[in-house]
Structure formats: C-alpha cells, structure tokens
Protein backbone atom coordinates (compact mmCIF):
# COMPACT_ATOMS: atom_id res chain seq x y z
CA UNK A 1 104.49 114.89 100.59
CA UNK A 2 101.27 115.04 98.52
CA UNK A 3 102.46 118.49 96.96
CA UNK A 4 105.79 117.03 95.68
CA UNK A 5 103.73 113.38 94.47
CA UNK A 6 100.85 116.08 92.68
CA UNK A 7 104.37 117.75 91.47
CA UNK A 8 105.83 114.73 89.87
CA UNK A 9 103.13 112.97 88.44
CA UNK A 10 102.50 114.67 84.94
CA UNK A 11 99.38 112.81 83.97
CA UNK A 12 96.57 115.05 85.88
CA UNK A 13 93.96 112.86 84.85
CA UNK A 14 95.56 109.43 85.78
CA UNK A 15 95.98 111.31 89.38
CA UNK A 16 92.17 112.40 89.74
CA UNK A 17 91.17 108.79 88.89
CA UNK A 18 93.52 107.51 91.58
CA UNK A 19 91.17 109.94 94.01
CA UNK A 20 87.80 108.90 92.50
CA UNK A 21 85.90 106.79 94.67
CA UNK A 22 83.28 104.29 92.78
CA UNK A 23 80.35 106.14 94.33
CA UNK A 24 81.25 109.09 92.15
CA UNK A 25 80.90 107.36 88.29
CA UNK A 26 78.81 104.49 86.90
CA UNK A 27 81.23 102.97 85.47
CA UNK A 28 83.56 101.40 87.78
CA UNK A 29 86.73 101.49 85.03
CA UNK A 30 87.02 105.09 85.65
CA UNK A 31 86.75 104.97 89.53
CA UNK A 32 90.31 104.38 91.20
CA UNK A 33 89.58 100.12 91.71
CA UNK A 34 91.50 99.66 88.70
CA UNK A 35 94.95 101.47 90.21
CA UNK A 36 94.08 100.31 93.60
CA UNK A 37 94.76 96.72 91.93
CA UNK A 38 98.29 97.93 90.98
CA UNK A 39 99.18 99.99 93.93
CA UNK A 40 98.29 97.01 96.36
CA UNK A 41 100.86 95.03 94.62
CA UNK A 42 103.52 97.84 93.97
CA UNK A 43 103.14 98.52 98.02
CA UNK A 44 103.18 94.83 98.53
CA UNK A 45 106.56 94.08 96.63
CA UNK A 46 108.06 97.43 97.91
CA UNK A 47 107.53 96.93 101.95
CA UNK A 48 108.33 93.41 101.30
CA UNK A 49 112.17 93.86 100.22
CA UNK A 50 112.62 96.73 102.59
CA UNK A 51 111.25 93.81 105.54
CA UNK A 52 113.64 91.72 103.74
CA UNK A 53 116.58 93.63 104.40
CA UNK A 54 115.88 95.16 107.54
CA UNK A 55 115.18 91.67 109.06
CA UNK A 56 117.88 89.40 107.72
CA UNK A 57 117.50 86.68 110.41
CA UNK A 58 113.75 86.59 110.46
CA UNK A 59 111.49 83.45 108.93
CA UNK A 60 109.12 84.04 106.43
CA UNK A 61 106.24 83.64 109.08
CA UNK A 62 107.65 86.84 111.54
CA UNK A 63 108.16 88.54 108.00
CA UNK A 64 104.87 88.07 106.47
CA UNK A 65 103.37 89.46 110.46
CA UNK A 66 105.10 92.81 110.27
CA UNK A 67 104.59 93.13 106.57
CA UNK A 68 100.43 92.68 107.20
CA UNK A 69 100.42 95.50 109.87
CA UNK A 70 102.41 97.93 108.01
CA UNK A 71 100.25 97.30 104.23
CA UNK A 72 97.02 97.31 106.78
CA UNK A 73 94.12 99.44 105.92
CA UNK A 74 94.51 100.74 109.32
CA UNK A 75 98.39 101.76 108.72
CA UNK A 76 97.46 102.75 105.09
CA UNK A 77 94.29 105.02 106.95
CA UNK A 78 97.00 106.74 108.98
CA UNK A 79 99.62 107.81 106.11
CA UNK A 80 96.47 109.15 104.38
CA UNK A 81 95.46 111.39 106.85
CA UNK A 82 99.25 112.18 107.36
CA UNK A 83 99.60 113.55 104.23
CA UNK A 84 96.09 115.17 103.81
CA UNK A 85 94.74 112.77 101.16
CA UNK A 86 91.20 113.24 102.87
CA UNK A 87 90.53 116.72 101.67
CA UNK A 88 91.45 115.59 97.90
CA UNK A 89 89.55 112.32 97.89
CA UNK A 90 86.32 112.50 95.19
CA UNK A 91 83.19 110.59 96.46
CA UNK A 92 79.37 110.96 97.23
CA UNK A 93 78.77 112.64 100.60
CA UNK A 94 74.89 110.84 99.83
CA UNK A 95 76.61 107.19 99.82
CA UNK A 96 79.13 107.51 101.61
CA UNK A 97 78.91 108.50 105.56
CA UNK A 98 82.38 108.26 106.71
CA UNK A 99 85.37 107.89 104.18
CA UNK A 100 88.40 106.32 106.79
CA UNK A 101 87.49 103.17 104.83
CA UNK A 102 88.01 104.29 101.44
CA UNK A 103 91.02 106.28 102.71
CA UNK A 104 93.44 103.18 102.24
CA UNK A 105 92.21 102.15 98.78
CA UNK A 106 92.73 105.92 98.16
CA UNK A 107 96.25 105.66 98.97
CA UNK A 108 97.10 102.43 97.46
CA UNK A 109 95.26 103.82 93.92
CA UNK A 110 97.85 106.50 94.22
CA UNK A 111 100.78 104.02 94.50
CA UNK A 112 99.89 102.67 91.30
CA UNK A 113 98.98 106.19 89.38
CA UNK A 114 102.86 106.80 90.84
CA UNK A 115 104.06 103.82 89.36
CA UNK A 116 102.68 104.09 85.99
CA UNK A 117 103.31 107.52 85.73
CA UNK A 118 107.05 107.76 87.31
CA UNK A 119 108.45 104.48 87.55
CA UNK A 120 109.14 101.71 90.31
CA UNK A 121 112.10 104.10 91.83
CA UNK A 122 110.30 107.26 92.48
CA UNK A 123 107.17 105.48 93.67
CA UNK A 124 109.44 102.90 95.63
CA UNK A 125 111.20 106.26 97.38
CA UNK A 126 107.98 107.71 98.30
CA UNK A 127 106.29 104.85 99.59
CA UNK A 128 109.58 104.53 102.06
CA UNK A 129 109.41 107.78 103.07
CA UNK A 130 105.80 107.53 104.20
CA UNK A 131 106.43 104.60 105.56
CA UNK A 132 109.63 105.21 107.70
CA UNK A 133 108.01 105.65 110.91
CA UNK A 134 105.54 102.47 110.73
CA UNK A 135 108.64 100.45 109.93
CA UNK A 136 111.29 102.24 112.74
CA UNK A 137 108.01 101.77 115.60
CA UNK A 138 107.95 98.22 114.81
CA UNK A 139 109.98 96.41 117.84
CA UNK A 140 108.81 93.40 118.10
CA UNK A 141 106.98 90.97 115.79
CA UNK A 142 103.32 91.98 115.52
CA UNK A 143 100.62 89.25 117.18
CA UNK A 144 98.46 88.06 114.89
CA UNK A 145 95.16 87.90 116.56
CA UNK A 146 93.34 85.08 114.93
CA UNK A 147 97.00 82.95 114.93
CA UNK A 148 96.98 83.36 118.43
CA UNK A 149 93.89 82.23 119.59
CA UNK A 150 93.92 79.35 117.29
CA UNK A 151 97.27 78.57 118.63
CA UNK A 152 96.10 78.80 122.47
CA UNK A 153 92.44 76.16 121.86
CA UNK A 154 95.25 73.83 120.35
CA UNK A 155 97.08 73.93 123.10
CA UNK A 156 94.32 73.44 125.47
CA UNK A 157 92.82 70.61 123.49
CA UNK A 158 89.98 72.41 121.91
CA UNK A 159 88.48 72.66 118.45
CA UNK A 160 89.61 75.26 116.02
CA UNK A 161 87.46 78.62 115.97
CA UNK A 162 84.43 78.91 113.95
CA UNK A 163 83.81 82.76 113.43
CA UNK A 164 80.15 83.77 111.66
CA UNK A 165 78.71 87.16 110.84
CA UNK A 166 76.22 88.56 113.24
CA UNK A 167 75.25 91.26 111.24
CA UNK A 168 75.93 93.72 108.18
CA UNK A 169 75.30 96.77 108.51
CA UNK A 170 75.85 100.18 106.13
CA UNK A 171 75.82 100.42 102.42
CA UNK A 172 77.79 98.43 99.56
CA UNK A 173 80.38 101.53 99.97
CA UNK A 174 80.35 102.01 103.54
CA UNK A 175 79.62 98.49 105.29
CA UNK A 176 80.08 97.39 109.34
CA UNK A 177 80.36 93.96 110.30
CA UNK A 178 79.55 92.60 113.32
CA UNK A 179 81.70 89.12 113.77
CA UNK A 180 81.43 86.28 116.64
CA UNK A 181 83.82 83.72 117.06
CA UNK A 182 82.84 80.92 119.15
CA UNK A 183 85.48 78.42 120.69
CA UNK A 184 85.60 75.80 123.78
CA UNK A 185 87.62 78.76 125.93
CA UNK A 186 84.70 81.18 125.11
CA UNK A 187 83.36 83.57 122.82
CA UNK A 188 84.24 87.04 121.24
CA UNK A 189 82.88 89.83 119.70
CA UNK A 190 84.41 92.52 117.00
CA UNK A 191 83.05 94.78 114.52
CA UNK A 192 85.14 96.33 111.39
CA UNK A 193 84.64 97.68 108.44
CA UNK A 194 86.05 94.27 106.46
CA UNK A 195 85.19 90.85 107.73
CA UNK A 196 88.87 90.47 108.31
CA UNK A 197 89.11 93.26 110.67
CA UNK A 198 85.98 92.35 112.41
CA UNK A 199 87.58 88.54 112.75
CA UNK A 200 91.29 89.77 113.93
CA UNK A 201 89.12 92.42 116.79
CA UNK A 202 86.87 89.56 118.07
CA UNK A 203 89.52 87.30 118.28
CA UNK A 204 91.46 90.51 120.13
CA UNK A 205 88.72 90.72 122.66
CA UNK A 206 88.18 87.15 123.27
CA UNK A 207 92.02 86.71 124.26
CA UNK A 208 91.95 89.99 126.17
CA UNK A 209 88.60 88.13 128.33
CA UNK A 210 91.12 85.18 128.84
CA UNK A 211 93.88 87.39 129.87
CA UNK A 212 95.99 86.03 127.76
CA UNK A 213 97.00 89.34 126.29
CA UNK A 214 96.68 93.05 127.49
C-alpha cells in the first residue's frame, strides 16, 4: 500500500513533509503538524460514514465507541507498521528514543498530504482499505474504560473519579505519563504515552482489580 500511495501522490515534497517529524526542523510549519491537522479530520469524517452505514441501528453513543478505537493512536500505530511507514518516517534518533508514538501522527499527516494532493475519493479508498480489518474484527461495541468505571461508582453510590498525574517522564517529543485515579471502590494505576491513554489503562486496571472485567 505505501508504494501505490508514494505512486499516486505527485507532489514529492508535500509527501516528505507528511514524514517529517518536528524534531527534524526548527520551524514547526514545515514539520508534518500542519497535515496531521487535516488528516485527523479527513480520517475522522471518512471512518465516521463508513460506521454510519455499517451500523444502521446503532445510537450515536455505540457509534462514537467503535469510531474512537478504530481512529486510536494505537489502531493508527498498527496500520503504520502494516504498511512499513516506520522505515520512511524523518526524525532525530538524539530526541527521539522510540518513534511508535509519532507513528500515528505519521499516518494521519499522510491522510491529509493524500487529500490535498488526490482528492477526498482516492484518499477515502485508501483509508478503507487499510482499515478493513480494524472495522470487520470489531464484534461488539468497544468498552470505554473511563465510561465504565464512572458508570460502576454511580451505581454503587460513590463519587465520580478524580484521576491526577503521578509523574512525566521523557522529552517534549517522546513523553510517559504515569496516571492514578482514585475512587471510593479503589485505586488504579496506568502509564501511556498521552494522558488519555494513561487515564483509559488505569481505569483498565482498576476495573480488572474489581473483577469487573477480564
């Protein structure tokens, strides 16, 4: 797949910004934030209709679950991988220790470099393709960690969650955070490379102490 995207998109340079990383250039125009910004949105609307359709009985609230997971960083990771995106991405080995992070906002900078060079079609086409086996391996309606456990202290009577940052660890371009989340039912413990992820995990673990979930 990235040998037919390279293929179509006819504007080299637009494509080598999409796989510049801001550790790489001073000025942050000319990194790939810019068509991140676009391809977030282009992904957004495109995995949206295709929920849309797929899902015809659904509520907005089971649609807007599966359509997190599958425009995840962790989803978005995977496709990059897929496709070998990680041997093309442009950043500095000296700032930058491990690039799974930046893998996602690789992909998504692509999506818009598609999109501005090809059109809404081909990029919409390609971004299905990739996507095909995320959507077919999606059964049931994903849990949404944080949801959940807010959902169970309600139940039981409790106060809502207060989640805090432990620690922050890493660079600007690499960061770890370590997240605690303290309710009446207990407490939990996650670390991610976003504060969101870090907040969804500790969540994860704190239901998984409860054995509420597997």
């Amino acid at each position: 797949m990235w040998n037919y995207i390279k293929k179509i998109v006819k504007d080299k340079g637009l494509l080598k910004e999409a796989l510049t990383h801001s550790s790489m250039v001073k000025n942050n125009i000319h990194s790939n934030e810019r068509l991140e910004f676009l391809g977030d949105r282009v992904l957004g609307l495109v995995i949206a209709e295709e929920l849309m359709k797929k899902y015809k009985n659904e509520a907005e609230g089971d649609l807007a679950k599966r359509h997190a997971v599958l425009v995840s960083s962790k989803n978005l990771t995977a496709i990059a991988y897929e496709i070998g995106l990680d041997k093309e991405l442009i950043f500095s080995k000296a700032e930058v220790t491990t690039i799974d992070y930046l893998l996602a906002d690789c992909m998504e900078a692509v999506f818009g470099a598609l999109y501005l060079d090809a059109g809404f079609e081909e990029t919409k086409k390609i971004i299905l393709k990739l996507f095909i086996s995320s959507l077919n391996d999606m059964k049931e309606v994903p849990i949404d960690m944080k949801s959940k456990l807010q959902e169970v202290l309600q139940k039981s009577g409790y106060d809502l969650p207060e989640y805090s940052v432990v620690k922050k660890t890493g660079t600007d371009h690499n960061p770890e955070f370590q997240i605690e989340v303290q309710t009446g039912l207990g407490i939990g413990h996650g670390v991610g490379s976003t504060k969101k992820e870090a907040e969804q995990k500790a969540a994860q673990f704190l239901l998984t102490k409860l054995k509420i979930i597997k």
